[in-house]
Protein backbone atom coordinates (compact mmCIF):
# COMPACT_ATOMS: atom_id res chain seq x y z
CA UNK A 1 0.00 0.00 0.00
CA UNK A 2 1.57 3.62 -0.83
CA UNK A 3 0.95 6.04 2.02
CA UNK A 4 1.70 9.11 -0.78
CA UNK A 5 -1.68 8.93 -1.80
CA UNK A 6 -3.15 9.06 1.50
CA UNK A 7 -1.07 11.78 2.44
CA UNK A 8 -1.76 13.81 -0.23
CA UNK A 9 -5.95 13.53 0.45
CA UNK A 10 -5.05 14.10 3.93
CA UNK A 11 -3.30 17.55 2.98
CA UNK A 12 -5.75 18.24 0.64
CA UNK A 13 -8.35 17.91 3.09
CA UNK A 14 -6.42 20.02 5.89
CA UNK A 15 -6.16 22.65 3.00
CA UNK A 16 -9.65 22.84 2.37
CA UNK A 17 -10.73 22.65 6.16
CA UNK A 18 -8.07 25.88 6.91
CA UNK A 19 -9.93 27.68 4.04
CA UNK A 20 -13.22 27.08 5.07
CA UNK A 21 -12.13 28.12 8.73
CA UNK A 22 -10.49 31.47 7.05
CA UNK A 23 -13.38 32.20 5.28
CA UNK A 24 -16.03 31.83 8.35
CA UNK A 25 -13.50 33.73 10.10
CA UNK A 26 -13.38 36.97 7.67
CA UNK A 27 -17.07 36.49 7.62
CA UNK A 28 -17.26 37.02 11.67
CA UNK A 29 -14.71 39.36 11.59
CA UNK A 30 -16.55 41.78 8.98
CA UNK A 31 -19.87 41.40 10.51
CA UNK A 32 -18.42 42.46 13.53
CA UNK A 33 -16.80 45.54 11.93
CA UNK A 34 -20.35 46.31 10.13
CA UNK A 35 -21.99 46.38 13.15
CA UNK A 36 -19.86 48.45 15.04
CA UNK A 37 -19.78 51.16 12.44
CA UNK A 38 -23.64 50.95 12.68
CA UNK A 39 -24.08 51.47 15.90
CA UNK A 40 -21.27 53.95 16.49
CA UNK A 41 -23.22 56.03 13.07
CA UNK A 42 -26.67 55.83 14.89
CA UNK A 43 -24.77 57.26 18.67
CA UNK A 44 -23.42 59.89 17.02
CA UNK A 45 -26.66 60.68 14.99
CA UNK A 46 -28.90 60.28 18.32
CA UNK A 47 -26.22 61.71 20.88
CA UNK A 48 -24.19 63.85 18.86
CA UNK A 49 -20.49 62.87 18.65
CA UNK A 50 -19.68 60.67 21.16
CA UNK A 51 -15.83 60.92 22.53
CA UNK A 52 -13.04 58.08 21.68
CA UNK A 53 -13.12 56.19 25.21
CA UNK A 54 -16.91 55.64 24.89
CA UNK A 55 -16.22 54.63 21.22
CA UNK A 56 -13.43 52.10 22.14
CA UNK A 57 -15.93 50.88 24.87
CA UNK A 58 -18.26 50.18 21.67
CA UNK A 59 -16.14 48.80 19.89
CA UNK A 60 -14.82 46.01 22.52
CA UNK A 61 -19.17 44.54 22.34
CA UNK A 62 -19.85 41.31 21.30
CA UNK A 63 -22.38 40.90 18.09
CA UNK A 64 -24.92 40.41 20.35
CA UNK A 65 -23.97 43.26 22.75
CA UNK A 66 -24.37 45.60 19.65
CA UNK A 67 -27.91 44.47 18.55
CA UNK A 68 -28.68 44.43 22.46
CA UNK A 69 -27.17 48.49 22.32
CA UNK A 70 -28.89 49.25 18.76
CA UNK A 71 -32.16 48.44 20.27
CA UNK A 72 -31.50 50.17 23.38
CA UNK A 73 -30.22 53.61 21.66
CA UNK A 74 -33.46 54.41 20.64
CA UNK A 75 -34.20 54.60 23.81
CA UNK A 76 -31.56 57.06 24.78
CA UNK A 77 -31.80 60.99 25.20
CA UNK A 78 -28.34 61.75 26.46
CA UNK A 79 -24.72 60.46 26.51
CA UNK A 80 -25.24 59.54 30.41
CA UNK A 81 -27.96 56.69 29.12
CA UNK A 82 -25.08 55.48 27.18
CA UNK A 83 -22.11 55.14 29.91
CA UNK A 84 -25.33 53.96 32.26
CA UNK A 85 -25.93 51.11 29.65
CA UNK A 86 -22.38 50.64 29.45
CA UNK A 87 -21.77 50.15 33.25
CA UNK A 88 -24.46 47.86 33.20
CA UNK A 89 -22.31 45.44 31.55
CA UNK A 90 -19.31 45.36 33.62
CA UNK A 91 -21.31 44.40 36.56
């Protein structure tokens, strides 16, 4: 039995997998990036421009932090609803 064969679907198969991972990776990666810049576009539209700290703290949310804090702007009327909603987390 030749092992080169094998070897070569095994490698072939690794390839594939590590492209597959890369690719559900980027996808992650750039929905994460699209929903940041959504909800950092919608604070500064409802709250006027919000300052870099507060930004960074945006930016650090989970997807499902930033749905959670798109639905929640609406709600908002000043930047201390914000830092309140963001406090909320780290407790």
């Amino acid at each position: 039995m030749r092992l080169e064969p094998l070897y070569q679907r095994n490698r072939e198969q690794a390839k594939l997998e590590g492209r597959l991972e890369g690719q559900r990776e980027g996808r992650l990666e750039g929905r994460l990036e699209g929903e940041q810049s959504l909800v950092i576009r919608l604070l500064n539209r409802r709250l006027g421009e919000i300052d870099a700290s507060l930004t960074q703290q945006v930016r650090r949310l989970s997807i499902a932090q930033l749905e959670t804090l798109g639905e929640a702007l609406l709600d908002f009327s000043g930047m201390a609803d914000l830092q309140a909603w963001l406090n909320q987390l780290e407790e």
